[in-house]
N, C-alpha and C. Protein backbone atom coordinates (compact mmCIF):
# COMPACT_ATOMS: atom_id res chain seq x y z
N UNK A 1 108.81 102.66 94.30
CA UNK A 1 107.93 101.53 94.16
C UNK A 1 106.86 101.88 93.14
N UNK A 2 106.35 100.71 92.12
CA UNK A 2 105.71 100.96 91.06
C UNK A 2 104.84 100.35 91.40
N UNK A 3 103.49 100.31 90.85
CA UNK A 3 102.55 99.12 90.69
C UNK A 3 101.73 99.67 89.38
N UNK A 4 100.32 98.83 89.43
CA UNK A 4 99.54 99.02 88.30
C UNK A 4 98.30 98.75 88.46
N UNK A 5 97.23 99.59 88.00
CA UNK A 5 95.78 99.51 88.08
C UNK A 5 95.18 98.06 87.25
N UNK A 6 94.77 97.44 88.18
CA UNK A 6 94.32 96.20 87.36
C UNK A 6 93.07 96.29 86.89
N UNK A 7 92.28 97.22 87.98
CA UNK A 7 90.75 97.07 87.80
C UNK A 7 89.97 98.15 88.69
N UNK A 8 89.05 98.83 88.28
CA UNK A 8 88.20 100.16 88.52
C UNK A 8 86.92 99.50 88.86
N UNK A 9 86.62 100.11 90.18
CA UNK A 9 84.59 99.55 90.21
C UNK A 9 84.71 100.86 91.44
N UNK A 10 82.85 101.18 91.07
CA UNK A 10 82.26 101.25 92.15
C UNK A 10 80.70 101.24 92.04
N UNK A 11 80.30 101.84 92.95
CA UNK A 11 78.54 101.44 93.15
C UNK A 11 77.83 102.56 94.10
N UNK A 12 76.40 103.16 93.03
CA UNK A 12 75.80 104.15 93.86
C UNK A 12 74.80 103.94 94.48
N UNK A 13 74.82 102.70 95.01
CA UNK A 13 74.47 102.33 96.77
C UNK A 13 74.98 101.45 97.25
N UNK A 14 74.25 101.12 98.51
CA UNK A 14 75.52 100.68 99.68
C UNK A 14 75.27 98.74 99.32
N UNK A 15 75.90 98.56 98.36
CA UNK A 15 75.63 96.89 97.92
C UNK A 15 77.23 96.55 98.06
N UNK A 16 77.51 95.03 98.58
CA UNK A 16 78.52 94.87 99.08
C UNK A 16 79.64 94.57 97.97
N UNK A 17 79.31 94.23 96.72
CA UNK A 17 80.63 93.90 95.50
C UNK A 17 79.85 95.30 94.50
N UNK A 18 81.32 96.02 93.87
CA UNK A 18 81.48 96.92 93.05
C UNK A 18 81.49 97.25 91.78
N UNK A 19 80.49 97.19 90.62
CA UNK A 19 80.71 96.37 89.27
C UNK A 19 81.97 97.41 88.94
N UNK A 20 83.02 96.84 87.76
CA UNK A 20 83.79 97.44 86.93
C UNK A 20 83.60 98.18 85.98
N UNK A 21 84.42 98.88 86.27
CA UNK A 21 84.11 100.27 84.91
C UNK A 21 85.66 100.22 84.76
N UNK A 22 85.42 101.09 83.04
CA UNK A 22 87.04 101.65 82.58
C UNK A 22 87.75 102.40 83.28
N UNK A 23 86.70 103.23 84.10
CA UNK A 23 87.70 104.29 84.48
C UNK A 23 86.55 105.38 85.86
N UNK A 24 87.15 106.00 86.65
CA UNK A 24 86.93 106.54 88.29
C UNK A 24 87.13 107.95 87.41
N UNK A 25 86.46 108.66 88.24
CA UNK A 25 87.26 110.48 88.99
C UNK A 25 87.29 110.15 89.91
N UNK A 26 88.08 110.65 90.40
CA UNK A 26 88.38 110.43 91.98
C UNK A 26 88.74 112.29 92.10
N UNK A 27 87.38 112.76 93.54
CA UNK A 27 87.45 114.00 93.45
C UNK A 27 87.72 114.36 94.60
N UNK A 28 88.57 115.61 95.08
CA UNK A 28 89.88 115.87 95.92
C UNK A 28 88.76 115.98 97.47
N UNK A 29 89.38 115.38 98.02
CA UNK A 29 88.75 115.52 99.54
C UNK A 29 87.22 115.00 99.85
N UNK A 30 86.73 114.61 98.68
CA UNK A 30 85.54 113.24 98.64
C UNK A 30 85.59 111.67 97.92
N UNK A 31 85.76 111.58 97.31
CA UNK A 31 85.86 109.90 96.68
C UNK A 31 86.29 109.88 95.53
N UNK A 32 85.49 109.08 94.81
CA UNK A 32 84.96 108.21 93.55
C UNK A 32 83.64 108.97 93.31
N UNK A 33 83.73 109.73 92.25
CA UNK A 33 82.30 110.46 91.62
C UNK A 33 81.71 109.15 91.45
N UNK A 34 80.25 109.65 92.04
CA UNK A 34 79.36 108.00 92.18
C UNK A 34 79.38 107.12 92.65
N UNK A 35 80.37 107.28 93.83
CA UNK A 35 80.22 105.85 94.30
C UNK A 35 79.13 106.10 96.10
N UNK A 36 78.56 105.36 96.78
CA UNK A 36 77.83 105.41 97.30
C UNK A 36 79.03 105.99 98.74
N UNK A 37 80.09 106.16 98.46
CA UNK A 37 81.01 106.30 99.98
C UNK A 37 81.54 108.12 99.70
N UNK A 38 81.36 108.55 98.55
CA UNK A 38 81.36 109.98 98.34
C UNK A 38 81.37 111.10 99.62
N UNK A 39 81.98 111.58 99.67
CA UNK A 39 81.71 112.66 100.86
C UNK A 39 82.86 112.39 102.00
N UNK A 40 82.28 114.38 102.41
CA UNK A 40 83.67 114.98 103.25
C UNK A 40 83.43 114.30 104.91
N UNK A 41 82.51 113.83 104.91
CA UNK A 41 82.25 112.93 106.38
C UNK A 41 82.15 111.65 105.97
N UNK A 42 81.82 110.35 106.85
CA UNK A 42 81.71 109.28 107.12
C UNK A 42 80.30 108.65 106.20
N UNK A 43 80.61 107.97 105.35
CA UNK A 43 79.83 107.58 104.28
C UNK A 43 79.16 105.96 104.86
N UNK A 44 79.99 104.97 105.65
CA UNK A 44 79.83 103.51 106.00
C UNK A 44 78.79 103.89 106.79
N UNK A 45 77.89 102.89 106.79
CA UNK A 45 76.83 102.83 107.83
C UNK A 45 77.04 102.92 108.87
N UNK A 46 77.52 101.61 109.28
CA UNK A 46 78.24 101.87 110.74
C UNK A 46 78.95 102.38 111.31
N UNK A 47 79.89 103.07 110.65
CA UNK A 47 80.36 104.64 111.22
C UNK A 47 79.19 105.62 111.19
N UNK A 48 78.23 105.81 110.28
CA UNK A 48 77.16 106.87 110.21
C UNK A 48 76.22 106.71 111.83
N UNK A 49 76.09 105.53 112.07
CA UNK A 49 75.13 105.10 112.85
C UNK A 49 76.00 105.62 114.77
N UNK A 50 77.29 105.51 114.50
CA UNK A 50 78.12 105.96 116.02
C UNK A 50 78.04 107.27 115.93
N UNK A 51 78.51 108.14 115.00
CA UNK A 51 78.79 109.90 114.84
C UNK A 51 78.59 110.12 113.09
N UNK A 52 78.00 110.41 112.52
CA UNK A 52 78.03 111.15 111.26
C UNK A 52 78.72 112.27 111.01
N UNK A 53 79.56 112.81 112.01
CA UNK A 53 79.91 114.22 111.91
C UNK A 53 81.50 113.61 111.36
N UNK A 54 82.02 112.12 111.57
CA UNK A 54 82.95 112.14 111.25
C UNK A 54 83.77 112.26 110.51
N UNK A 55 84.79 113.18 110.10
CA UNK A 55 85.75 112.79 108.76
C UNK A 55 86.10 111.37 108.07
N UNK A 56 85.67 111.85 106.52
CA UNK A 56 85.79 109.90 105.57
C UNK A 56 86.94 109.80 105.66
N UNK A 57 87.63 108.86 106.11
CA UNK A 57 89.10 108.55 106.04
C UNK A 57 89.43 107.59 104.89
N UNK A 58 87.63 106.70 104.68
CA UNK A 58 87.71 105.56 103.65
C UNK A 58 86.71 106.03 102.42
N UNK A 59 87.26 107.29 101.69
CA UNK A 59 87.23 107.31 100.71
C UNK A 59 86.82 106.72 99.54
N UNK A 60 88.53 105.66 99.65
CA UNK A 60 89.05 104.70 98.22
C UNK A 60 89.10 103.67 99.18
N UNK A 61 88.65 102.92 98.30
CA UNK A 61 89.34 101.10 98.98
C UNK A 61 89.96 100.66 98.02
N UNK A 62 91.23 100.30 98.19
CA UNK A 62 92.61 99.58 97.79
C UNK A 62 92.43 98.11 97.86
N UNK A 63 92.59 97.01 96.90
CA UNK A 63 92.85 96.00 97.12
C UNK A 63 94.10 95.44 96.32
N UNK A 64 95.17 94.71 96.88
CA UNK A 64 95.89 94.10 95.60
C UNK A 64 95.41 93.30 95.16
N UNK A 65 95.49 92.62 93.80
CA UNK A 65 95.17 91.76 93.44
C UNK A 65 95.76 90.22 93.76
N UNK A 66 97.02 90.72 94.10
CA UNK A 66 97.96 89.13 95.33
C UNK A 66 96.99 88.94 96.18
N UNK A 67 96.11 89.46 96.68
CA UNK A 67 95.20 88.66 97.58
C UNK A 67 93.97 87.76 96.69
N UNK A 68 93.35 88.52 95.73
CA UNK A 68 92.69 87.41 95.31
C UNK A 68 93.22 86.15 94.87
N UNK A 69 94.31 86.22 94.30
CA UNK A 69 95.20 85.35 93.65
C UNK A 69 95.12 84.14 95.01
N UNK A 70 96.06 84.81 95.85
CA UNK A 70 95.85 84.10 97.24
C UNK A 70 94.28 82.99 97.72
N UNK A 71 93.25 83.96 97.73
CA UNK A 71 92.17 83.67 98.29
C UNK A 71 91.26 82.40 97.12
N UNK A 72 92.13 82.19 95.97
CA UNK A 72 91.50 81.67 94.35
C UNK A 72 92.66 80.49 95.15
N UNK A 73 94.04 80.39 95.45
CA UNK A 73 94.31 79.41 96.14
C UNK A 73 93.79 78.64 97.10
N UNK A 74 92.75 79.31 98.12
CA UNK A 74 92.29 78.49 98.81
C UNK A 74 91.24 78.19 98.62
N UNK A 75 90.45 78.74 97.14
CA UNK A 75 89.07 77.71 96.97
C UNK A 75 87.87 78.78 96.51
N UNK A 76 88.15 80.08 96.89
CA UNK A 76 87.38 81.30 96.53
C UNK A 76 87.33 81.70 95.51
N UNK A 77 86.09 81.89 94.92
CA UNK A 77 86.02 82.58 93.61
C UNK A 77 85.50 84.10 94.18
N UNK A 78 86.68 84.58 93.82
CA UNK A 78 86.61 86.52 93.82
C UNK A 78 87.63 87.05 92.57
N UNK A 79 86.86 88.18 92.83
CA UNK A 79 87.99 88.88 91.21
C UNK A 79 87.09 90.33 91.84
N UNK A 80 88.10 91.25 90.91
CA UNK A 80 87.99 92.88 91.14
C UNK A 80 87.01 92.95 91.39
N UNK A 81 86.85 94.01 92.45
CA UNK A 81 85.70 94.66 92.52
C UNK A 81 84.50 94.00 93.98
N UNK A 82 84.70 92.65 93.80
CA UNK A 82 83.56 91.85 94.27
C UNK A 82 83.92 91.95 96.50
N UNK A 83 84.61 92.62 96.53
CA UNK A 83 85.23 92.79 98.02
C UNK A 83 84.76 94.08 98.08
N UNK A 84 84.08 94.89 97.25
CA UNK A 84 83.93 96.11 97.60
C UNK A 84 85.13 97.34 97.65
N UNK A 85 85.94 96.84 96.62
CA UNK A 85 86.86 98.10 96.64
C UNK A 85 87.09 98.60 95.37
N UNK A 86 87.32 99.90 95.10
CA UNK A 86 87.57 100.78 94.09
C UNK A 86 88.33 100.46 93.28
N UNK A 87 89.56 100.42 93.91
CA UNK A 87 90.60 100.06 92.46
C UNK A 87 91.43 98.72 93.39
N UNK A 88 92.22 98.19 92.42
CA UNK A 88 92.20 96.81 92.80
C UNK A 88 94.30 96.74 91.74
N UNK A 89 94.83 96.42 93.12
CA UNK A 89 96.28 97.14 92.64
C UNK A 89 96.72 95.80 92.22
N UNK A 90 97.81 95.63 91.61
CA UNK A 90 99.08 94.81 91.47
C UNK A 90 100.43 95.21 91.42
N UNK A 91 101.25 94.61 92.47
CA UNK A 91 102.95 94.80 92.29
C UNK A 91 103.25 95.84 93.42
N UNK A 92 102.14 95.96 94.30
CA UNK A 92 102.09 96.90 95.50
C UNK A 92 102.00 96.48 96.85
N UNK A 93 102.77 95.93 97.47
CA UNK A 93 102.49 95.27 99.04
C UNK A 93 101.87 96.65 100.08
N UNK A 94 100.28 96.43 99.55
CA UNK A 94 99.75 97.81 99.73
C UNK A 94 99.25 97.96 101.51
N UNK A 95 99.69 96.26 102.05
CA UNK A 95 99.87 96.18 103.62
C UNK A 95 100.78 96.52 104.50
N UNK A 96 101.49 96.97 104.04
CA UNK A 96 103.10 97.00 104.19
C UNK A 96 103.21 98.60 103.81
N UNK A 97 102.52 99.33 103.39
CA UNK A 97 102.37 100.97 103.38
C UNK A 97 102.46 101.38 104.43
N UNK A 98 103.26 102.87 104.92
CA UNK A 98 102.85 103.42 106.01
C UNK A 98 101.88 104.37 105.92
N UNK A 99 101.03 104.91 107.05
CA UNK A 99 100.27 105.89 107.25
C UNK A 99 100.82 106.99 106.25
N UNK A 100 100.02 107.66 105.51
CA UNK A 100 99.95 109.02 104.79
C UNK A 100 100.96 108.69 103.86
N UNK A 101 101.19 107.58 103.52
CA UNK A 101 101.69 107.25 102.05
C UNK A 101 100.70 107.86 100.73
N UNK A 102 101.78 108.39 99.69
CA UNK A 102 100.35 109.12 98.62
C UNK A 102 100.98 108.03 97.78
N UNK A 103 100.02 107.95 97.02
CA UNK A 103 99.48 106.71 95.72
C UNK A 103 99.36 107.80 94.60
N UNK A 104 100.69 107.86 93.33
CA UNK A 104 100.20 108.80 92.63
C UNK A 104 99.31 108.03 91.20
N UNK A 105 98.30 108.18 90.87
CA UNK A 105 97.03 106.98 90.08
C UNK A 105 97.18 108.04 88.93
N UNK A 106 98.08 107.61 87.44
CA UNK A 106 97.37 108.20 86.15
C UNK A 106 98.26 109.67 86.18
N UNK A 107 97.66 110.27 85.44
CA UNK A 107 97.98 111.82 85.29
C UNK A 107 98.07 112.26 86.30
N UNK A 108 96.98 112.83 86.48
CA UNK A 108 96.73 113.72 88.42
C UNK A 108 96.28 113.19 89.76
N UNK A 109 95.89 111.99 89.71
CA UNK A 109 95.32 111.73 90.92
C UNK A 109 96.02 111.34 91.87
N UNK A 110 95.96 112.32 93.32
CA UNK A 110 96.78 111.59 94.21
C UNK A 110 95.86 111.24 95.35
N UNK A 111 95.90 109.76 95.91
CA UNK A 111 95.31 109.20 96.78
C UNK A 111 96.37 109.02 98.45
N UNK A 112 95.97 109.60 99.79
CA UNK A 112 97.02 108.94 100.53
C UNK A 112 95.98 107.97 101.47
N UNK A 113 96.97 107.29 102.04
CA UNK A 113 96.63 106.08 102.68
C UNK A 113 96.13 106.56 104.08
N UNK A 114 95.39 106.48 104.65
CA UNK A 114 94.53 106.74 106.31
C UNK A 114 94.86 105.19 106.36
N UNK A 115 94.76 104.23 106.18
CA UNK A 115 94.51 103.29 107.39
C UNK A 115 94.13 101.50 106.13
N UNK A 116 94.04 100.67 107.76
CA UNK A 116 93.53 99.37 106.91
C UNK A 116 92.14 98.96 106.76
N UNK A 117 91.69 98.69 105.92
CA UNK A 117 90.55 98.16 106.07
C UNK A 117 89.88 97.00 107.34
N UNK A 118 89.35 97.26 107.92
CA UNK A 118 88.66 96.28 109.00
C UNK A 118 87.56 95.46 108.33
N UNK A 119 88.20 94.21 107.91
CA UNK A 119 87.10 92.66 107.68
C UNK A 119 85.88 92.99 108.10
N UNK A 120 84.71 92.71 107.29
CA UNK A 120 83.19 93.09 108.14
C UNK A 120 82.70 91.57 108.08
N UNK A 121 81.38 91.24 108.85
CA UNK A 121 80.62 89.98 108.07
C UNK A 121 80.28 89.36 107.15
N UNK A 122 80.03 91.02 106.41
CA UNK A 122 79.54 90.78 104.95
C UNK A 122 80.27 89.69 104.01
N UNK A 123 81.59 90.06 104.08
CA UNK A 123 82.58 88.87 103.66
C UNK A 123 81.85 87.59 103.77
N UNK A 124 81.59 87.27 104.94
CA UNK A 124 80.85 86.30 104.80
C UNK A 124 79.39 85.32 103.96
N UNK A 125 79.01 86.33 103.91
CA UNK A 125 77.79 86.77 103.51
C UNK A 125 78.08 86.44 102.31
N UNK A 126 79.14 87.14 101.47
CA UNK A 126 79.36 86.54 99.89
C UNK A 126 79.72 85.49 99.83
N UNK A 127 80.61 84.87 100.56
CA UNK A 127 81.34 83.81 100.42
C UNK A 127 81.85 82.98 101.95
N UNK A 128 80.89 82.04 102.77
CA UNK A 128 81.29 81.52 103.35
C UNK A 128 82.84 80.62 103.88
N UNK A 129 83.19 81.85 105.07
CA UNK A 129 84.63 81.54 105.32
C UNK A 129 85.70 82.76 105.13
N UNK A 130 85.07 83.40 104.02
CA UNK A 130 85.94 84.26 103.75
C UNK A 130 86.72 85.48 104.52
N UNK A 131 85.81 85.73 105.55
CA UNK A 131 86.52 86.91 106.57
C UNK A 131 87.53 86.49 107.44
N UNK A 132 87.35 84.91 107.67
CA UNK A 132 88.35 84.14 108.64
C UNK A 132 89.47 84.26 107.73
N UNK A 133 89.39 84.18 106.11
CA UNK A 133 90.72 83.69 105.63
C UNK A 133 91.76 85.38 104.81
N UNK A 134 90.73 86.40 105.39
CA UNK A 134 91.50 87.37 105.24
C UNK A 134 91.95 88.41 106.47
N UNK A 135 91.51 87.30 107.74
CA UNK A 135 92.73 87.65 108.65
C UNK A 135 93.42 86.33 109.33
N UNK A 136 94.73 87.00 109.57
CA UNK A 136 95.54 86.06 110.01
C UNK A 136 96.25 86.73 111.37
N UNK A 137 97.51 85.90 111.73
CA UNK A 137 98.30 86.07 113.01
C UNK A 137 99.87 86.27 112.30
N UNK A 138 100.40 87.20 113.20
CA UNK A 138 101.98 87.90 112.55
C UNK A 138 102.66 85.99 113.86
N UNK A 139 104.02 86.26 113.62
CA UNK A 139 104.68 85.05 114.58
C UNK A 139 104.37 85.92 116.11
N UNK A 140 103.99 87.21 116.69
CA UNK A 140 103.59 87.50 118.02
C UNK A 140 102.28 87.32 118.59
N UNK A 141 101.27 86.67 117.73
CA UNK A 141 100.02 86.81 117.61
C UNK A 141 99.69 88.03 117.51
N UNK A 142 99.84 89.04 116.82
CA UNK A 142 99.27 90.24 116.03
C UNK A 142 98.56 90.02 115.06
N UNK A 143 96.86 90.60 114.97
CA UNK A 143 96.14 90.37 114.18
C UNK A 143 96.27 90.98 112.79
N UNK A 144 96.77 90.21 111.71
CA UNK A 144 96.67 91.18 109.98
C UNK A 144 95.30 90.46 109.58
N UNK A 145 95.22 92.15 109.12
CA UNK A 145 93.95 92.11 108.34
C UNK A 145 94.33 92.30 106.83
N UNK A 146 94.11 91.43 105.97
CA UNK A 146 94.37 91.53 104.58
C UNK A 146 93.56 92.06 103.59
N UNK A 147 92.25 92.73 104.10
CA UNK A 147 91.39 92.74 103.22
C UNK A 147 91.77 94.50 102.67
N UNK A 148 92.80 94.96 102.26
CA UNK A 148 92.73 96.14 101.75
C UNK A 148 93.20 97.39 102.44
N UNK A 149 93.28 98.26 101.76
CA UNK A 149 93.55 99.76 102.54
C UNK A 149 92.60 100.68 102.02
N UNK A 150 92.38 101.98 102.92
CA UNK A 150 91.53 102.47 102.72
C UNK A 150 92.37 104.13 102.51
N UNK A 151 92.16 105.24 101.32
CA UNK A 151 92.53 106.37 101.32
C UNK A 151 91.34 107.65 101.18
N UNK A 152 92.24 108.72 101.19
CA UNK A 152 91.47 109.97 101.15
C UNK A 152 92.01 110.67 99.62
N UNK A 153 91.13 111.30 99.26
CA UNK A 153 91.93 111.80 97.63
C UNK A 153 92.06 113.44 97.96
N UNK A 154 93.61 113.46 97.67
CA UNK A 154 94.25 114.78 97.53
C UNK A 154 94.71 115.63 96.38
N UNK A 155 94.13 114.89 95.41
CA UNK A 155 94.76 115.56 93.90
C UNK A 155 93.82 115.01 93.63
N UNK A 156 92.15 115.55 92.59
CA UNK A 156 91.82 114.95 91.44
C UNK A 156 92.20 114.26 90.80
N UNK A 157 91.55 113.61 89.75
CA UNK A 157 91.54 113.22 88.28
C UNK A 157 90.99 111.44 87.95
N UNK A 158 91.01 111.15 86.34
CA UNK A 158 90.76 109.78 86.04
C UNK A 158 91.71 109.20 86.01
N UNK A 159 91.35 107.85 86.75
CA UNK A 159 91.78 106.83 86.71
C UNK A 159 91.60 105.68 85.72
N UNK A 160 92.38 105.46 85.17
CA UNK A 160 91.87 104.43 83.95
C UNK A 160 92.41 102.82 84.44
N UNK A 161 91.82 101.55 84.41
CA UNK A 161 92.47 100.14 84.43
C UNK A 161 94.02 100.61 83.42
N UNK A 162 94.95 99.97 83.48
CA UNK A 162 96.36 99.62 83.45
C UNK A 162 97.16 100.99 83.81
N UNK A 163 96.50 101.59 84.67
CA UNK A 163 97.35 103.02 84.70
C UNK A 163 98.22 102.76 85.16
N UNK A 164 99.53 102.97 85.63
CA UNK A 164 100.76 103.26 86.53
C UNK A 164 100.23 103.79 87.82
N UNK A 165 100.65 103.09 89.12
CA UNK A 165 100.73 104.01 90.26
C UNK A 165 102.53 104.17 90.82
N UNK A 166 102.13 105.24 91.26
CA UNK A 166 103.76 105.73 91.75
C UNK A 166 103.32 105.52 93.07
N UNK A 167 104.20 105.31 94.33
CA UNK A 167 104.07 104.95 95.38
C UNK A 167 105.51 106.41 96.35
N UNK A 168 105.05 107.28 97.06
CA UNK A 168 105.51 108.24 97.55
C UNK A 168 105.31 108.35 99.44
N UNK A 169 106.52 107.44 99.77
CA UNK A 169 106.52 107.86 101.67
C UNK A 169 106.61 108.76 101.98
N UNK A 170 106.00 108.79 103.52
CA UNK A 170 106.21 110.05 103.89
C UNK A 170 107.49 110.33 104.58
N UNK A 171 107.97 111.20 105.31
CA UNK A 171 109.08 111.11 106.12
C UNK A 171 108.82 110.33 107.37
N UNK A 172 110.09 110.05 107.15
CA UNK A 172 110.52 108.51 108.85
C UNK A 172 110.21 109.93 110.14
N UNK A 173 109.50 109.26 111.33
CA UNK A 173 109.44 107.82 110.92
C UNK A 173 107.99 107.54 110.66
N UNK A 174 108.11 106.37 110.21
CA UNK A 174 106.70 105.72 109.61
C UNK A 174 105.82 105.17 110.47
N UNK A 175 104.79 105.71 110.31
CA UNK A 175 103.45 104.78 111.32
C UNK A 175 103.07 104.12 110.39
N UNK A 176 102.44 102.40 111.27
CA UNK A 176 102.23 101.77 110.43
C UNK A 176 100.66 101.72 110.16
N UNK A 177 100.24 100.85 109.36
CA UNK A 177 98.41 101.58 109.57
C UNK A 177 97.94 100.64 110.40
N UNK A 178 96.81 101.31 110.46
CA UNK A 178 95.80 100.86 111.92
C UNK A 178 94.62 100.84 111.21
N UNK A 179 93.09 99.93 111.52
CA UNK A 179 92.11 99.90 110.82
C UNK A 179 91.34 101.73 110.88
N UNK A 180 90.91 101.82 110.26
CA UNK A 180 90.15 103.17 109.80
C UNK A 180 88.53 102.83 109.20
């Protein structure tokens, strides 16, 4: 499975949309050099505020860009970055990943997948409605959350907008992700 870097952001404090840049480091076992979620523990507030001692599982935030596309269908104006995530994929059903999937980004960087992103208020907050319309119900009533995935970086390096990502499972069997 292939995809492609559409778009690079982040932000060195805790503000809820990410401006765009050309291009990330993404440095091995902490983040995005500069971005306000940096570090070998729990960077989110509200994880800081339960245990700080915890391991960052959310690193990177993943978005495809099929969701904005999606969310521009129902009336939302969003584009990269403005959801608060790092890099912002296309051609990647990056919901549909299993646990400890690696994301190979560019030359060296390898990102793996911990988990899904959990919808906050804030969503709201930018854009009235919006957290309702990035979760939905599977046909069992199982709650999907669409707003993204969240990784840990295991290989350095830059990331540039139109890079190539390579997409690498792990061995079956596959867990599927769970919010992180």
């Amino acid at each position: 499975m292939e995809g492609k870097v559409i778009a690079i952001s982040l932000s060195q404090t805790h503000s809820f949309s990410k401006p765009n840049q050309q291009s990330i480091k993404l440095l091995t076992g902490l983040g995005v050099e500069g971005d306000t979620h940096l570090g070998e523990k729990v960077q989110h507030r509200s994880r800081l505020a339960k245990d700080p001692n915890q391991p960052n599982l959310r690193q990177v935030h993943l978005i495809h860009a099929e969701l904005h596309d999606e969310l521009r269908e129902k009336g939302f104006d969003v584009s990269a970055g403005q959801m608060g995530e790092n890099i912002t994929t296309r051609g990647i059903d990056l919901l549909e990943l299993p646990t400890g999937t690696k994301l190979y980004l560019g030359n060296s960087a390898i990102v793996e997948v911990t988990g899904l992103r959990n919808p906050c208020y804030q969503l709201d907050d930018f854009q009235s409605g919006l957290m309702k319309t990035v979760l939905d119900k599977d046909e069992e009533g199982n709650l999907i959350r669409k707003a993204g995935i969240m990784g840990i970086v295991l290989n350095e390096g830059e990331v540039y907008v139109n890079d190539n990502i390579h997409v690498e499972f792990p061995l079956e069997p596959h867990e599927p992700l769970k919010p992180v």
